[in-house]
Protein backbone atom coordinates (compact mmCIF):
# COMPACT_ATOMS: atom_id res chain seq x y z
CA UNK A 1 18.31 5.86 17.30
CA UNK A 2 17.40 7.10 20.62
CA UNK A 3 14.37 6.52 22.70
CA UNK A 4 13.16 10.38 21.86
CA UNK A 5 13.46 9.88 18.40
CA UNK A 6 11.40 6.69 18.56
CA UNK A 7 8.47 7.93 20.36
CA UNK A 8 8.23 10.87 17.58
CA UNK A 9 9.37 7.80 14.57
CA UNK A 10 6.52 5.57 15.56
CA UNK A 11 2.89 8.03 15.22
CA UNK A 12 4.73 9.66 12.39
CA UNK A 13 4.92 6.71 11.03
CA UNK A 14 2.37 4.86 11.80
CA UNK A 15 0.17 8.14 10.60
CA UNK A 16 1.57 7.44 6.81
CA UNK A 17 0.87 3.83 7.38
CA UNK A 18 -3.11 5.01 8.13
CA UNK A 19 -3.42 7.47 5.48
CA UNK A 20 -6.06 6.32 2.61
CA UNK A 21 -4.64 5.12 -0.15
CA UNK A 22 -5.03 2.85 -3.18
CA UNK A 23 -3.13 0.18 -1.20
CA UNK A 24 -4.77 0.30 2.19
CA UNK A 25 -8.73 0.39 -0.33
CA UNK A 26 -7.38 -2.80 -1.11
CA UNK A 27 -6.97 -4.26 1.90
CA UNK A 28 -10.61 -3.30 2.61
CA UNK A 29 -12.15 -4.55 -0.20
CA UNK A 30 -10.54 -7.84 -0.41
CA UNK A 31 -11.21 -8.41 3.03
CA UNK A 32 -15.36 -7.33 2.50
CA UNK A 33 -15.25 -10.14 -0.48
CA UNK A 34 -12.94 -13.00 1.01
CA UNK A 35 -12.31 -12.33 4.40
CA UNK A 36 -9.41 -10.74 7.02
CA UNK A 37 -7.23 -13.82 6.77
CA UNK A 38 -7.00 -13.40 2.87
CA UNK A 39 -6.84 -9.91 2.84
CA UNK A 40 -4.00 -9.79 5.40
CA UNK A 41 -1.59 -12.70 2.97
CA UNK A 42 -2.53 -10.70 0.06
CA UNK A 43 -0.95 -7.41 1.91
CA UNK A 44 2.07 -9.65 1.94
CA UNK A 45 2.95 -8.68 -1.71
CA UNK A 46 3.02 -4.38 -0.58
CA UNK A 47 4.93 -5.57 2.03
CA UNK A 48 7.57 -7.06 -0.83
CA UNK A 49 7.64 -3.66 -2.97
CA UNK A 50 8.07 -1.56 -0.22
CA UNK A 51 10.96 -3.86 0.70
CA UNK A 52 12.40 -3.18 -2.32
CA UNK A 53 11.94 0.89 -1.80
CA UNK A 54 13.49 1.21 1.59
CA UNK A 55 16.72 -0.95 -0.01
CA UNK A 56 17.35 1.34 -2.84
CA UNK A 57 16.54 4.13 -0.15
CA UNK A 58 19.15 2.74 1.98
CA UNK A 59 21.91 2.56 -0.91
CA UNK A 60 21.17 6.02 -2.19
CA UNK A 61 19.92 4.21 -5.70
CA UNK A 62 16.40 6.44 -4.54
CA UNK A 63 18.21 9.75 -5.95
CA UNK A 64 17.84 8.57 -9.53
CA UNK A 65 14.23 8.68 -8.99
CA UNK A 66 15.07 12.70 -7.64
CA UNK A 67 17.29 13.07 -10.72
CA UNK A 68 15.17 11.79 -13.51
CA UNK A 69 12.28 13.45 -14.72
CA UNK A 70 12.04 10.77 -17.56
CA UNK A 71 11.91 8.19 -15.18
CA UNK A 72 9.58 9.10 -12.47
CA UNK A 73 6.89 9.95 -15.54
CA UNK A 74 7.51 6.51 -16.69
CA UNK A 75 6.75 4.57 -13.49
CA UNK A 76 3.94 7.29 -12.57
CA UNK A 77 1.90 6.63 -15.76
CA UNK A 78 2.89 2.70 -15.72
CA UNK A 79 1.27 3.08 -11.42
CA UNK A 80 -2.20 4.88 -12.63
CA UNK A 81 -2.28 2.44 -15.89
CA UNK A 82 -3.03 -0.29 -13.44
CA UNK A 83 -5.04 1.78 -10.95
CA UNK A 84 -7.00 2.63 -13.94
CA UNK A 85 -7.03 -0.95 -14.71
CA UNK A 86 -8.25 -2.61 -11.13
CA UNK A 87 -10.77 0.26 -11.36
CA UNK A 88 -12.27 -1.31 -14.44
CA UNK A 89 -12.16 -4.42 -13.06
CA UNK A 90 -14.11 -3.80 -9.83
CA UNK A 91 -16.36 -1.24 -11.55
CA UNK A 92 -17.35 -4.33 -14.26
CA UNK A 93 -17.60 -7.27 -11.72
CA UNK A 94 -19.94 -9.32 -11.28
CA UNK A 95 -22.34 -9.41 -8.22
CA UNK A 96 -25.03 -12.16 -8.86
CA UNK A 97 -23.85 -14.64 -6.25
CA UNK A 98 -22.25 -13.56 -2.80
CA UNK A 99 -19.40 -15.07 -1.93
CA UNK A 100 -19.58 -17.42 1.70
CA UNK A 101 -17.59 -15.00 4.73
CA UNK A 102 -14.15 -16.13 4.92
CA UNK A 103 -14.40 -18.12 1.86
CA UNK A 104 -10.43 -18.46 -0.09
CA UNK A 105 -10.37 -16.96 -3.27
CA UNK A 106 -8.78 -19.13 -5.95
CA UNK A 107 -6.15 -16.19 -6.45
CA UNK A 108 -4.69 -15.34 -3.60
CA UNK A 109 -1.42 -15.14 -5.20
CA UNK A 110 -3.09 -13.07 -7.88
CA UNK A 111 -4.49 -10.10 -4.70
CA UNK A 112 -0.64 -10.23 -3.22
CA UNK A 113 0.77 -9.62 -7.29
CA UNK A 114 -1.96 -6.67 -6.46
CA UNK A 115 -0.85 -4.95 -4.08
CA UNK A 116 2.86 -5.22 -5.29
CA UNK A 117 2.17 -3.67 -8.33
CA UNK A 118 0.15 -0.97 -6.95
CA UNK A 119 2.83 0.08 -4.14
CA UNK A 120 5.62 -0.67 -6.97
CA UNK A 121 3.91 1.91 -9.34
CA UNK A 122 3.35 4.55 -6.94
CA UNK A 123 7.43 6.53 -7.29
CA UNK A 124 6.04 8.90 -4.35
CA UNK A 125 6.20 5.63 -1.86
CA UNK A 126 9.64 5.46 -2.70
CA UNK A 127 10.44 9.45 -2.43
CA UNK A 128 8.35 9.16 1.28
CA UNK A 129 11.19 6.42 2.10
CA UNK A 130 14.36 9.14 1.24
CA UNK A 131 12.62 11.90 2.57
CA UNK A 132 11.20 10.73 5.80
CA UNK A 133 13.28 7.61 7.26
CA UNK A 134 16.63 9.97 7.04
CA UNK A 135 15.18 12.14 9.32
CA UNK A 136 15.39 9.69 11.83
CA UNK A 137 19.31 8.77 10.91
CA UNK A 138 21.79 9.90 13.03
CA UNK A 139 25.14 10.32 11.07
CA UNK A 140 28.43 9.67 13.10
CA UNK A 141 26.69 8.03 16.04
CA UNK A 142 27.59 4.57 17.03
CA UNK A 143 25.61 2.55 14.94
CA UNK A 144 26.37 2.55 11.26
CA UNK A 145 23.30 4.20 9.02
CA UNK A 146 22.68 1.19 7.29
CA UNK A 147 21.97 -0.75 10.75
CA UNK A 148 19.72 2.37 11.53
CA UNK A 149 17.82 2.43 8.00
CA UNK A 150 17.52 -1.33 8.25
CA UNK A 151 16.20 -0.86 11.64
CA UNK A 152 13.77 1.55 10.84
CA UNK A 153 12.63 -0.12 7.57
CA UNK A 154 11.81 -3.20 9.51
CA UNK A 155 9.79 -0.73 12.43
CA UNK A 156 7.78 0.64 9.03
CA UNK A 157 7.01 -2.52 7.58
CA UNK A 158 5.59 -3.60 11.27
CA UNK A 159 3.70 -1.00 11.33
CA UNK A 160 2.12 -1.12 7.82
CA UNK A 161 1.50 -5.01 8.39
CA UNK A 162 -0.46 -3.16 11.47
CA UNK A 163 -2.45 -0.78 9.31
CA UNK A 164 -3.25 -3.75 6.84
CA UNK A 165 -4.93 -5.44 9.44
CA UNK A 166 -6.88 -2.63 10.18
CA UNK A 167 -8.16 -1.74 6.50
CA UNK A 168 -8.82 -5.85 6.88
CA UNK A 169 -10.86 -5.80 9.88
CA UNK A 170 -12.51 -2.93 9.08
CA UNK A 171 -13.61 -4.87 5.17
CA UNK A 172 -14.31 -8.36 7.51
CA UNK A 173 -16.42 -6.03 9.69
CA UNK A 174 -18.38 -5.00 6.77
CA UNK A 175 -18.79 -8.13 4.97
CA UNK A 176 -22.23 -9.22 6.19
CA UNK A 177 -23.28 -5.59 5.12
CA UNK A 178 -21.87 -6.61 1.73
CA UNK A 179 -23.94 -10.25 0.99
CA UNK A 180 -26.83 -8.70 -1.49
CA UNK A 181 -25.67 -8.10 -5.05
CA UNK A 182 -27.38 -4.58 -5.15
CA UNK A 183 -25.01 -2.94 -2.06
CA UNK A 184 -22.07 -5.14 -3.21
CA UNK A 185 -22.27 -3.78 -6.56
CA UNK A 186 -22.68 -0.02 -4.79
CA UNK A 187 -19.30 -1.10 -2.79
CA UNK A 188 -17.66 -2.19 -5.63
CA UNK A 189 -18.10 0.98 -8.04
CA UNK A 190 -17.68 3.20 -4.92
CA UNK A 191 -14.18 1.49 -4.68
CA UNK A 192 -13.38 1.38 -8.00
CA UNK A 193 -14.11 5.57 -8.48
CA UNK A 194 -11.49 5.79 -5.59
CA UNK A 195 -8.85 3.88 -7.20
CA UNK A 196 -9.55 5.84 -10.32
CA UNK A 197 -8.88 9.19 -8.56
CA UNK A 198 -5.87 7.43 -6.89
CA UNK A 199 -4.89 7.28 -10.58
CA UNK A 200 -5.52 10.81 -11.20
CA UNK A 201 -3.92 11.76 -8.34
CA UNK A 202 -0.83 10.10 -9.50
CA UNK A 203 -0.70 10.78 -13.05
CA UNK A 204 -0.65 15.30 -10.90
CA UNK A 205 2.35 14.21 -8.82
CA UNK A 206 5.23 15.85 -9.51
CA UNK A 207 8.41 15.27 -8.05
């Protein structure tokens, strides 16, 4: 990939990485409970799906996912199941007793299981990985495409890891704002509306 192509890859990239999405509300709510550091391992596991995505991308496995209508309904209701399911969650949590700023959850392996199943459920993550790195893939130059996709997969993944830490910050930022029950319970139903509309919005997508 040339340099020309790289100044236009990275702020088109890094604007996908920014957009608002069930993933990234994550990021900012763990952080406003248990602090950036947590919040930024936990991002870890979206990190791992989308892994996964840009590999099938890369060995044209993604076209299934164009191909089968059966399919992409399947993973699409299975995604805003478990939005629909963290919504509940946060929308029935409990508030009474403020959690200590930068505090370590007991289950920070269960927020990174989070955030893999929420980018694993969401087929339009993987459909953004055929449709947009390949645009940036130069076919017959002289680097193979699978050296360029790998390239560019690892360029996206640096960048989300970027955008994590600034949903994180942004939740660590707000924490203090966050200590009374009555606002945290306000920041938790708020959050848990959005994920349920994240849901929606899924369960609309077509492919």
């Amino acid at each position: 990939m040339d340099l020309s192509s790289l100044l236009l890859f990275i702020p088109a990239c890094f604007a996908l990485n920014m957009a608002p999405g069930p993933n990234n509300l994550l990021s900012l709510h763990n952080a406003s409970r248990y602090g950036l550091r947590t919040a930024c391992v936990a991002g870890a596991g979206r990190l791992l799906a989308f892994s996964g995505m840009i590999a099938l991308a890369a060995m044209g496995l993604a076209v299934v996912l164009h191909t089968s209508e059966y399919l992409f309904l399947a993973i699409k209701v299975l995604g805003a199941g478990y939005l629909f399911f963290i919504a509940w969650q946060l929308w029935r949590a409990p508030v009474s007793e403020a959690r200590v700023a930068g505090e370590q959850p007991s289950g920070t392996w269960k927020l990174a299981r989070q955030e893999f199943w929420v980018a694993a459920g969401n087929p339009k993550a993987i459909l953004i990985f055929t449709a947009f790195l390949p645009q940036f893939v130069t076919v017959g130059g002289n680097m193979p495409v699978s050296e360029q996709f790998l390239q560019l997969g690892v360029l996206f993944l640096l960048l989300e890891w970027a955008a994590i830490a600034i949903y994180a910050g942004l939740g660590a930022y707000l924490q203090r704002w966050f200590e009374r029950p009555g606002p945290r319970r306000v920041f938790n139903r708020v959050s848990a509306s959005l994920l349920g509309c994240a849901g929606l919005g899924l369960l609309a997508a077509r492919r």
